[in-house]
PDB file of N, CA and C in Angstrom:
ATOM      1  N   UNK A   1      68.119  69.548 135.195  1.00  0.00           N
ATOM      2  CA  UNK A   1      68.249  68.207 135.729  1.00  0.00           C
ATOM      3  C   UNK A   1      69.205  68.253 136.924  1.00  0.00           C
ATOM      4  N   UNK A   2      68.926  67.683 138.216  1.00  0.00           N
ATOM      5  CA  UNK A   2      69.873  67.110 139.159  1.00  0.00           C
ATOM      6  C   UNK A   2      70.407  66.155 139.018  1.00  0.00           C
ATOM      7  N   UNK A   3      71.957  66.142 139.555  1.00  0.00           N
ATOM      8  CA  UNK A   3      72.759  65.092 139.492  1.00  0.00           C
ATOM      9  C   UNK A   3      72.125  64.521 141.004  1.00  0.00           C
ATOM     10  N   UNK A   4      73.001  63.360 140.540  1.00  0.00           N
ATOM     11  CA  UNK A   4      73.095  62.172 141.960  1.00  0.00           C
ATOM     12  C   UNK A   4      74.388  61.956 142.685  1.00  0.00           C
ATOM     13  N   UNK A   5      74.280  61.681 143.774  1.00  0.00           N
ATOM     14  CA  UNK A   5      75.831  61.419 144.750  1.00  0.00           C
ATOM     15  C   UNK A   5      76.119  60.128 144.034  1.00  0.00           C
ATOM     16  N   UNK A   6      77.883  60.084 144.454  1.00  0.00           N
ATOM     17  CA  UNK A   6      78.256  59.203 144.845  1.00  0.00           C
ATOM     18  C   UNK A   6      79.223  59.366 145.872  1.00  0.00           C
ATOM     19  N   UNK A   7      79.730  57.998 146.174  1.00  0.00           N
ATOM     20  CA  UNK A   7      80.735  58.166 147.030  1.00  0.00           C
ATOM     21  C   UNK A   7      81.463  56.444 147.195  1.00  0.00           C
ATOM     22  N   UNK A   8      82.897  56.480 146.228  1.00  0.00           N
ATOM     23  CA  UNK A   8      83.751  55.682 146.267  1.00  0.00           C
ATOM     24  C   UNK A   8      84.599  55.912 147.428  1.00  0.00           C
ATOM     25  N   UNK A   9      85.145  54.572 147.652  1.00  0.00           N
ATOM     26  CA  UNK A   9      86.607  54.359 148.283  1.00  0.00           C
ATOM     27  C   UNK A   9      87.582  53.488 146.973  1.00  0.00           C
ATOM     28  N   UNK A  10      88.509  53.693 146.808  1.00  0.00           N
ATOM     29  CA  UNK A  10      89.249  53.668 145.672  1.00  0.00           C
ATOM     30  C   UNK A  10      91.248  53.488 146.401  1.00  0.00           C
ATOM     31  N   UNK A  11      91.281  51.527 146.145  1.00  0.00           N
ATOM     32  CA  UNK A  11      92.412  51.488 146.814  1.00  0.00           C
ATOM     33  C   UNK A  11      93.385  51.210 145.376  1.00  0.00           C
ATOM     34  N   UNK A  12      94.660  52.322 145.592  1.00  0.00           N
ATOM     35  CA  UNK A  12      95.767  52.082 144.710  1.00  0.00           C
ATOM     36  C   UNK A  12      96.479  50.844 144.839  1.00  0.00           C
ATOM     37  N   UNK A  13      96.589  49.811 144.409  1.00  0.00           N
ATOM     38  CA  UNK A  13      97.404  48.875 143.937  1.00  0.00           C
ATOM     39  C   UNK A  13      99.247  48.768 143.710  1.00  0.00           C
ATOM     40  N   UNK A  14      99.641  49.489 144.872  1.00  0.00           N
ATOM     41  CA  UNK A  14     101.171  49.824 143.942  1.00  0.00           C
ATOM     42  C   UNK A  14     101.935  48.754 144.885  1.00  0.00           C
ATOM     43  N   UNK A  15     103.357  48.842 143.948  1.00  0.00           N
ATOM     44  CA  UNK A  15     104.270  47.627 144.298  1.00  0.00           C
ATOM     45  C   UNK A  15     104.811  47.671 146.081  1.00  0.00           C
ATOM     46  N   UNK A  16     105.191  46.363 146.650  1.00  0.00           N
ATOM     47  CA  UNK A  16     105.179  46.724 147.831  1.00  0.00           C
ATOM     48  C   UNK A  16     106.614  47.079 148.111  1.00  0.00           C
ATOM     49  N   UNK A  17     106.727  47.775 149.354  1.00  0.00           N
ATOM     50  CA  UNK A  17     108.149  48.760 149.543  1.00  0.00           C
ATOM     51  C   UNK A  17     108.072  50.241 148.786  1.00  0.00           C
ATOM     52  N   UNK A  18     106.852  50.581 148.300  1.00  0.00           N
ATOM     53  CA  UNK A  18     106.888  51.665 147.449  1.00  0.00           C
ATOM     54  C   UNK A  18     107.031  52.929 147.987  1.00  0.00           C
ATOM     55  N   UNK A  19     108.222  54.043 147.693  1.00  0.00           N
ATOM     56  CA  UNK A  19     108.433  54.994 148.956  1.00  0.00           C
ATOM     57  C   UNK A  19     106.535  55.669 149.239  1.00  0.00           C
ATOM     58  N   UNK A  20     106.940  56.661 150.377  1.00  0.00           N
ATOM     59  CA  UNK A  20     105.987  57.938 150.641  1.00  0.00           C
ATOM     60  C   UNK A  20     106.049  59.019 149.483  1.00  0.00           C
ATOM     61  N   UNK A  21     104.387  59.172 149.520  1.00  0.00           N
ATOM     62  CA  UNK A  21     104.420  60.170 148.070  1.00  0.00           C
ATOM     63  C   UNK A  21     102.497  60.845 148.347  1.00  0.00           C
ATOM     64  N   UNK A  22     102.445  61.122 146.987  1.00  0.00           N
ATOM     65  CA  UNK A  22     100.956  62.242 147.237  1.00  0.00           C
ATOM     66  C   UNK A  22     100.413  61.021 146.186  1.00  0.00           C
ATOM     67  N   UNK A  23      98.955  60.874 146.909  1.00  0.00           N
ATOM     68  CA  UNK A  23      98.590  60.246 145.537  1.00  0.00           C
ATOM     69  C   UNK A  23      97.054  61.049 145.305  1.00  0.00           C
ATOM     70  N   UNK A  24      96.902  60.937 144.297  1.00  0.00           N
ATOM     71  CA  UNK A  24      95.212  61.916 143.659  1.00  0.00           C
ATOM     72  C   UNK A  24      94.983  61.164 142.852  1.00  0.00           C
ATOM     73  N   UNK A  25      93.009  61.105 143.444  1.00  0.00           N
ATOM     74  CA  UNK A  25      92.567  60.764 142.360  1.00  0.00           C
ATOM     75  C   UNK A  25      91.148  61.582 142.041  1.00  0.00           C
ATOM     76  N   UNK A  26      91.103  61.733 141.179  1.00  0.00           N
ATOM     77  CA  UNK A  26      90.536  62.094 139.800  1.00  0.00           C
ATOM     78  C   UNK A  26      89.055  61.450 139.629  1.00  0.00           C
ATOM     79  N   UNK A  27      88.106  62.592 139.530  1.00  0.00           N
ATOM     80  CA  UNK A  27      86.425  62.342 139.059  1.00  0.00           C
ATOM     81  C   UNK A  27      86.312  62.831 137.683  1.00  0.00           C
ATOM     82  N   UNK A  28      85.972  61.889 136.642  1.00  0.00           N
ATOM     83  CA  UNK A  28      86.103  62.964 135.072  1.00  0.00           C
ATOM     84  C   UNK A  28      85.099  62.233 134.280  1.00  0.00           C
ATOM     85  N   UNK A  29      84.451  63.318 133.976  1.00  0.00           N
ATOM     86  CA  UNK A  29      83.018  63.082 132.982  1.00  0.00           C
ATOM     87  C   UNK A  29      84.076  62.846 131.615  1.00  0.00           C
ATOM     88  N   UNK A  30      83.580  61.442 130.988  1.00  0.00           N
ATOM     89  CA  UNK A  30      84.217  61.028 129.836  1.00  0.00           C
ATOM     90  C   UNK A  30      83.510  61.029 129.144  1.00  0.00           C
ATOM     91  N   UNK A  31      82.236  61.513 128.804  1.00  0.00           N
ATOM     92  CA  UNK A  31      81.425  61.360 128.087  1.00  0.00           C
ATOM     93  C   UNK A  31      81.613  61.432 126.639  1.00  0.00           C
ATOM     94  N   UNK A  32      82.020  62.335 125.879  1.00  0.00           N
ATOM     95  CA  UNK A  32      82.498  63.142 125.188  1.00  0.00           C
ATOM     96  C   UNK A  32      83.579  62.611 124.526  1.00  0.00           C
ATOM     97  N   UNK A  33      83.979  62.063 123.436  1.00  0.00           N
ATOM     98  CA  UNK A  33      85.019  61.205 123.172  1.00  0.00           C
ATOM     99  C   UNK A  33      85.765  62.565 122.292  1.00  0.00           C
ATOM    100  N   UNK A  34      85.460  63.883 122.003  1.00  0.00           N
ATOM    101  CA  UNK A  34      86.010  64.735 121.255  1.00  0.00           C
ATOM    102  C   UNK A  34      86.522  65.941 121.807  1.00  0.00           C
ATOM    103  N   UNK A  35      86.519  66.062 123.027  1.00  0.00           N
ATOM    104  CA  UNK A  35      86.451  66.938 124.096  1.00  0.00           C
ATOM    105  C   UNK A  35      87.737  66.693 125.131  1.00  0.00           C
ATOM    106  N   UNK A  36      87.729  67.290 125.731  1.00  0.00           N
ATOM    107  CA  UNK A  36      88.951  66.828 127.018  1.00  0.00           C
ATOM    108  C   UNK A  36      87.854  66.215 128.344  1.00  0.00           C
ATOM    109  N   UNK A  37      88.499  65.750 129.030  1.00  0.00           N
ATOM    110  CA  UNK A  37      87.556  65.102 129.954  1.00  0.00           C
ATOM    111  C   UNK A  37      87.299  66.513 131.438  1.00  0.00           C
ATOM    112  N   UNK A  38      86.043  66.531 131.933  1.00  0.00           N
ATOM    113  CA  UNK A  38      85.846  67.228 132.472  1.00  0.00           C
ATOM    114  C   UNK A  38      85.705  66.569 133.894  1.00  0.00           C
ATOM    115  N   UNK A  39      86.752  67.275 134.858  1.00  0.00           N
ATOM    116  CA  UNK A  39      86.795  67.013 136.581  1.00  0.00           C
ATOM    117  C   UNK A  39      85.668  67.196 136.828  1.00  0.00           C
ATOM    118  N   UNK A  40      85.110  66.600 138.195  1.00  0.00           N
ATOM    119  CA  UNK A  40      83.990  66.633 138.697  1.00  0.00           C
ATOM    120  C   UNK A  40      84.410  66.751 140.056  1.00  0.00           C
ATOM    121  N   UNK A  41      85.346  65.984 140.450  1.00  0.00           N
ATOM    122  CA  UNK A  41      85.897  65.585 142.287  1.00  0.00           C
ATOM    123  C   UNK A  41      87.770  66.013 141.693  1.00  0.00           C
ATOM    124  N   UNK A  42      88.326  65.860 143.063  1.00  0.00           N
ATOM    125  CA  UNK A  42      89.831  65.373 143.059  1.00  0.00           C
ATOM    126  C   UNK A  42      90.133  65.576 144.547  1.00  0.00           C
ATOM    127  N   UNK A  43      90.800  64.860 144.621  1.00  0.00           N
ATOM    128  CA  UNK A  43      91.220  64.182 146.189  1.00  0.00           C
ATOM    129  C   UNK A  43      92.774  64.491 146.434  1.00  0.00           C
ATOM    130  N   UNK A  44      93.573  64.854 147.186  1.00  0.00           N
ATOM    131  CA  UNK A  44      95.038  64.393 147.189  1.00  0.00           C
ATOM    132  C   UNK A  44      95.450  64.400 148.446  1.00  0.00           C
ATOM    133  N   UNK A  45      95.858  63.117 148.467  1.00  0.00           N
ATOM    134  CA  UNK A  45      96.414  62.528 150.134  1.00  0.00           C
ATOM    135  C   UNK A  45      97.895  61.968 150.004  1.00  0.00           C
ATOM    136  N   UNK A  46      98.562  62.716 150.869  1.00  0.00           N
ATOM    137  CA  UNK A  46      99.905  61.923 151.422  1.00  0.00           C
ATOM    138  C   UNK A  46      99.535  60.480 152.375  1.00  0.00           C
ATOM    139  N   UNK A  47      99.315  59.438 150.968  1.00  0.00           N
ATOM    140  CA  UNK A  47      98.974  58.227 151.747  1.00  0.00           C
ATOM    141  C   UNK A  47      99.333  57.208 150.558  1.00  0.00           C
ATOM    142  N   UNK A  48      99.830  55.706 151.000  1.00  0.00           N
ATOM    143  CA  UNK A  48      99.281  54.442 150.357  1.00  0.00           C
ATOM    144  C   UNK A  48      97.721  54.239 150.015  1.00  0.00           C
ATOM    145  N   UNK A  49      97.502  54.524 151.280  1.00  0.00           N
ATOM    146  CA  UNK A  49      96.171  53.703 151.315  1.00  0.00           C
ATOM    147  C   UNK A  49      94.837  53.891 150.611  1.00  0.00           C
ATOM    148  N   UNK A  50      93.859  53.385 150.770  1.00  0.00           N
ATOM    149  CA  UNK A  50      92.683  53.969 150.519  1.00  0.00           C
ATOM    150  C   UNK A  50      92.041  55.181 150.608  1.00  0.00           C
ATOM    151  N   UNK A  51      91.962  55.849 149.568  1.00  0.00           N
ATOM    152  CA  UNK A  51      91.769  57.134 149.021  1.00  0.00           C
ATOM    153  C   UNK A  51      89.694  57.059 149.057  1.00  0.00           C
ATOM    154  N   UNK A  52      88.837  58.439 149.588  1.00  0.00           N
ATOM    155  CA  UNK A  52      87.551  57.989 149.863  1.00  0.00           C
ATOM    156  C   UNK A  52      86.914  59.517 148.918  1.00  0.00           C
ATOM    157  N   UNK A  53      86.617  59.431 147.813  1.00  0.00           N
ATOM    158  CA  UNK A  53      85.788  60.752 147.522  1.00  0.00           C
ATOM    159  C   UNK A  53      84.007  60.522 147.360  1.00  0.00           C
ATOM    160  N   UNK A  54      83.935  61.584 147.345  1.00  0.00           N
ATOM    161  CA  UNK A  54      82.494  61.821 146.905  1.00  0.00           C
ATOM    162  C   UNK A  54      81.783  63.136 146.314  1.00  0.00           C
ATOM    163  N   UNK A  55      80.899  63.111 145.787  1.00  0.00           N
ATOM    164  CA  UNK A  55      80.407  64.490 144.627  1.00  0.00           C
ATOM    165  C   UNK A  55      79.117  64.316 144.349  1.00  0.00           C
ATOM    166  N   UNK A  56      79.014  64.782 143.078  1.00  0.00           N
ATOM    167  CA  UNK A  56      77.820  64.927 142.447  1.00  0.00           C
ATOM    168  C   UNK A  56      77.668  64.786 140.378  1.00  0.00           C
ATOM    169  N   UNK A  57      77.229  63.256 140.360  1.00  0.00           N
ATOM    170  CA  UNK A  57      77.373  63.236 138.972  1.00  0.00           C
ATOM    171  C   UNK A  57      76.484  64.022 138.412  1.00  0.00           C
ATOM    172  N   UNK A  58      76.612  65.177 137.788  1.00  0.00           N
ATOM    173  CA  UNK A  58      75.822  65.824 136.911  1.00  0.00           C
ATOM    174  C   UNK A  58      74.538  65.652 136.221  1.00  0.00           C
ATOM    175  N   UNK A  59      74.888  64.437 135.345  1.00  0.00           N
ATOM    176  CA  UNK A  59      74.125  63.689 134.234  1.00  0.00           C
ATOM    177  C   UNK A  59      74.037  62.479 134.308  1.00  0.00           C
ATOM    178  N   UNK A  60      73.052  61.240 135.031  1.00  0.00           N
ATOM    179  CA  UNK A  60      73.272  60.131 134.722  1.00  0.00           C
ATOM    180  C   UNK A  60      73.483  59.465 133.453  1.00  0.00           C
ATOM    181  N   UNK A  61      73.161  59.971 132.301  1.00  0.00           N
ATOM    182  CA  UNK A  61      73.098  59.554 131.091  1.00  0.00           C
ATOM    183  C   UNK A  61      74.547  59.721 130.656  1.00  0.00           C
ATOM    184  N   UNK A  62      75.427  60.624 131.133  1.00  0.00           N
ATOM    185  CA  UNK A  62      76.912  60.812 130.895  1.00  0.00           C
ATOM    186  C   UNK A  62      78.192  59.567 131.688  1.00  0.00           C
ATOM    187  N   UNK A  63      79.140  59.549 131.431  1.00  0.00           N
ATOM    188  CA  UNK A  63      80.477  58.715 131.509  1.00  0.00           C
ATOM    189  C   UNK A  63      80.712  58.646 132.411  1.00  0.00           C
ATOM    190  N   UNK A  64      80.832  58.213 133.576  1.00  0.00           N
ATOM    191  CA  UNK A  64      82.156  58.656 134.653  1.00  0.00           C
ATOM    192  C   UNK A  64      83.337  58.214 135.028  1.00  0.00           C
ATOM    193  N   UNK A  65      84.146  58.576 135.057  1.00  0.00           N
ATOM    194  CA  UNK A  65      85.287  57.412 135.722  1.00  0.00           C
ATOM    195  C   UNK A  65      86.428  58.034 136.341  1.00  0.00           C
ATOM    196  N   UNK A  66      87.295  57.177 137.051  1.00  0.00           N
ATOM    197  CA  UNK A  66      88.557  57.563 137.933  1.00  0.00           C
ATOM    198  C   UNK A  66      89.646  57.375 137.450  1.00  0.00           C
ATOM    199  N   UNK A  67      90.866  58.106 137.613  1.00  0.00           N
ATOM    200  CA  UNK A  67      92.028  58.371 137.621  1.00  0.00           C
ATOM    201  C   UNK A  67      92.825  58.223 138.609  1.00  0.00           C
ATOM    202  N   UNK A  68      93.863  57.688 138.734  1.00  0.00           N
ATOM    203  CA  UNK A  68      94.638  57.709 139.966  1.00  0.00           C
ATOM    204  C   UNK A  68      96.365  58.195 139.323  1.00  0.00           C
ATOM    205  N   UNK A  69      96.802  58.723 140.239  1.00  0.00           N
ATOM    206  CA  UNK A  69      98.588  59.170 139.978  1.00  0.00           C
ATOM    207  C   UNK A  69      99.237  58.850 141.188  1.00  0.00           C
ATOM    208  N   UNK A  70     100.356  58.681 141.842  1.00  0.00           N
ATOM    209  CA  UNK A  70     101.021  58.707 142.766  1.00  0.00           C
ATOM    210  C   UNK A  70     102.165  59.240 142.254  1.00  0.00           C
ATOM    211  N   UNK A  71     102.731  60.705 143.468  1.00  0.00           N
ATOM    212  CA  UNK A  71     104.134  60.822 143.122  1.00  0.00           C
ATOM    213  C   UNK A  71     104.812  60.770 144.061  1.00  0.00           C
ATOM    214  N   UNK A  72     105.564  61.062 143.900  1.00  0.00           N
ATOM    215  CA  UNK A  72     107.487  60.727 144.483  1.00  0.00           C
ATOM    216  C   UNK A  72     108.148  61.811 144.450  1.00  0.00           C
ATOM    217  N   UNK A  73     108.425  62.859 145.817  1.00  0.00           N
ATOM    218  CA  UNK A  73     109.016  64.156 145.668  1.00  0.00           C
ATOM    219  C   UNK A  73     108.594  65.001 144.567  1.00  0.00           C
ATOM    220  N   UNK A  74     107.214  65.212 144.384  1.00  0.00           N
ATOM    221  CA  UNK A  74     107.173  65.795 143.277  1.00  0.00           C
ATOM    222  C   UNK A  74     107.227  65.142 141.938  1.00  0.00           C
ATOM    223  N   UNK A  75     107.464  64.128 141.586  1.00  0.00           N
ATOM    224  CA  UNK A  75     107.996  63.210 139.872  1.00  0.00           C
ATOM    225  C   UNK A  75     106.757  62.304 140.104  1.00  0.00           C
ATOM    226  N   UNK A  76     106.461  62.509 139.351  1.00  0.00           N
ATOM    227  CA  UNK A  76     104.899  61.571 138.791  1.00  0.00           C
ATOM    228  C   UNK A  76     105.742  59.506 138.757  1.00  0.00           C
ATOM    229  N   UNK A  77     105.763  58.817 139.619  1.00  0.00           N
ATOM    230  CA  UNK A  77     105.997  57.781 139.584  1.00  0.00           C
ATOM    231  C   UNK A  77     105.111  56.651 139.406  1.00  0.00           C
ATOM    232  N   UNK A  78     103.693  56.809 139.438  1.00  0.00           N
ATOM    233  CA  UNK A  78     102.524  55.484 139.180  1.00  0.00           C
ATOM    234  C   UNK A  78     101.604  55.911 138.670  1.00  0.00           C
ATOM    235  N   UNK A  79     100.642  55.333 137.549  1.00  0.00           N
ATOM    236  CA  UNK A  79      99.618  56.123 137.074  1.00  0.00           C
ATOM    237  C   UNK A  79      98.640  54.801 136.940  1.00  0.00           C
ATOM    238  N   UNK A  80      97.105  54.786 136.642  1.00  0.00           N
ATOM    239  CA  UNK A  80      96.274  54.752 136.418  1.00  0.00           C
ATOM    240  C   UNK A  80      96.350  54.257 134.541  1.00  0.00           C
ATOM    241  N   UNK A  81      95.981  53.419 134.269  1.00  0.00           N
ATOM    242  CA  UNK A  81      96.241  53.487 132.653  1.00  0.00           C
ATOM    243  C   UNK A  81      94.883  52.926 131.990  1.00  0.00           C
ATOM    244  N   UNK A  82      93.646  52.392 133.085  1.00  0.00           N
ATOM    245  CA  UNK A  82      92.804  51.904 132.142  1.00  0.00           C
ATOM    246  C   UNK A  82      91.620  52.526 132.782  1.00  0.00           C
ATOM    247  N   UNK A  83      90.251  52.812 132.426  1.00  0.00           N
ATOM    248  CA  UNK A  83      89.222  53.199 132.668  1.00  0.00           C
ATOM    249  C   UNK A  83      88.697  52.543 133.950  1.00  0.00           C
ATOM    250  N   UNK A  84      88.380  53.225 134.870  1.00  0.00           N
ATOM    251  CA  UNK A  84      87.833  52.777 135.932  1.00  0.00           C
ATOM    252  C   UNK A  84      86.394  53.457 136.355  1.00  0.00           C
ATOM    253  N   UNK A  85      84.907  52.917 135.912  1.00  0.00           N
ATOM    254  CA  UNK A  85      83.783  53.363 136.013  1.00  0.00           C
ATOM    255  C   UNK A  85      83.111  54.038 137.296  1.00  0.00           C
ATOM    256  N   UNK A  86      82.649  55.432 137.269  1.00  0.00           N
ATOM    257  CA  UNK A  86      82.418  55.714 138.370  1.00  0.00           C
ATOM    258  C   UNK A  86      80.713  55.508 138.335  1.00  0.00           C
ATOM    259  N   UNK A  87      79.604  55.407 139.677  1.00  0.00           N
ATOM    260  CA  UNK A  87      78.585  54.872 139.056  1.00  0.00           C
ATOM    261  C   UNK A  87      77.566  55.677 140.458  1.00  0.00           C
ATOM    262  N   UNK A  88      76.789  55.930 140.273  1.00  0.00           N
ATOM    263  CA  UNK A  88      75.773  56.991 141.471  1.00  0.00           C
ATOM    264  C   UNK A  88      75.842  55.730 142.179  1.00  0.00           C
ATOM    265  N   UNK A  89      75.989  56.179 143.954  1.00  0.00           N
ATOM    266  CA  UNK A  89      75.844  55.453 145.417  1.00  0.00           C
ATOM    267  C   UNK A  89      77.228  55.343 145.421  1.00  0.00           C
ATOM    268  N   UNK A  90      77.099  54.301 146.602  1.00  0.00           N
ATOM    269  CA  UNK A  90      78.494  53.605 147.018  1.00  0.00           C
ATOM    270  C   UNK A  90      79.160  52.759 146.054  1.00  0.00           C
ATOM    271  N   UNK A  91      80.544  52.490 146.336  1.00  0.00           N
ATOM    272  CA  UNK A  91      81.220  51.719 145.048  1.00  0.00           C
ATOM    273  C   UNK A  91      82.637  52.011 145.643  1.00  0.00           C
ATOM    274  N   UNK A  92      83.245  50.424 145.677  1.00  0.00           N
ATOM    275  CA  UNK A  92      84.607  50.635 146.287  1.00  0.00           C
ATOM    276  C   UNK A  92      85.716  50.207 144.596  1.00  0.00           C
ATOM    277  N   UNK A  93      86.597  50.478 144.408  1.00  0.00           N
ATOM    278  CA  UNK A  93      87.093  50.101 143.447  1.00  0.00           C
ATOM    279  C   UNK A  93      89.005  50.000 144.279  1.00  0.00           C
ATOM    280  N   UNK A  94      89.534  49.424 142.945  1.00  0.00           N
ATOM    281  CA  UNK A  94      90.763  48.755 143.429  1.00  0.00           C
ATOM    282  C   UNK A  94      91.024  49.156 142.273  1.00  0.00           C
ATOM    283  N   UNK A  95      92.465  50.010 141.961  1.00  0.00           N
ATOM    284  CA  UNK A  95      92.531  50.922 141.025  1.00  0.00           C
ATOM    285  C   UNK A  95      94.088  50.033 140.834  1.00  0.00           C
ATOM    286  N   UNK A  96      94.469  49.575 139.994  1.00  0.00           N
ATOM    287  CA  UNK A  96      95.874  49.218 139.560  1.00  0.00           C
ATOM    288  C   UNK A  96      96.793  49.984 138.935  1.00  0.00           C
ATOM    289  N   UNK A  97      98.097  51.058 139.484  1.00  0.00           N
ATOM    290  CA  UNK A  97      98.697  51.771 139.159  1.00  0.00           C
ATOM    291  C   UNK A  97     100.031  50.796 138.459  1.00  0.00           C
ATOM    292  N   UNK A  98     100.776  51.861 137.397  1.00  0.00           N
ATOM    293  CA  UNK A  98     101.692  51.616 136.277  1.00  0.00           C
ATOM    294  C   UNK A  98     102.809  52.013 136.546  1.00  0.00           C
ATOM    295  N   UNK A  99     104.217  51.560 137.080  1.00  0.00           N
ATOM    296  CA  UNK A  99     105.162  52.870 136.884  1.00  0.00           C
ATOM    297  C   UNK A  99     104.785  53.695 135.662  1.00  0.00           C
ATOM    298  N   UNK A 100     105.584  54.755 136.166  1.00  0.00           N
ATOM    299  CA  UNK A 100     105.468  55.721 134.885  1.00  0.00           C
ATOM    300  C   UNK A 100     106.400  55.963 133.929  1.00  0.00           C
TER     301      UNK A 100
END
């Protein structure tokens, strides 16, 4: 079976005044609730802003979704805490990060 593209833009949500840092995000087949989740993409930009990946979902019949982190010199300072669906084509999402 062939997978299908996609290709998100995916803007982090973090508090404003928030220093300069790396932020990544994360393509992970969730399919599998017994398993560890399996990468598909990962991105990492010294940026605020809008973060843009794209890949190849494997399996349409399988999970997908995004992850986001931002750090701070190295120290993991914002995370990602709820499921964010990744879906074949275009798809912009607005990802709401957590201190950590």
């Amino acid at each position: 079976m062939t997978g299908v593209r996609f290709h998100a833009r995916c803007t982090p949500l973090l508090p404003s005044g928030t220093p300069p840092g790396v932020l990544e995000l994360t393509v992970l087949d969730v399919t599998r609730a017994d398993a560890p989740a399996r990468v598909i993409a990962q991105r990492r930009v010294n940026t605020v802003e809008a973060i843009e990946i794209e890949g190849v979902l494997d399996d349409p019949r399988h999970d997908y979704a995004a992850a986001m982190t931002y750090t701070v010199d190295g120290r993991l300072a914002f995370l990602s805490t709820r499921r964010h669906p990744i879906v074949a084509g275009e798809q912009q999402l607005e990802i709401p990060l957590t201190r950590a």
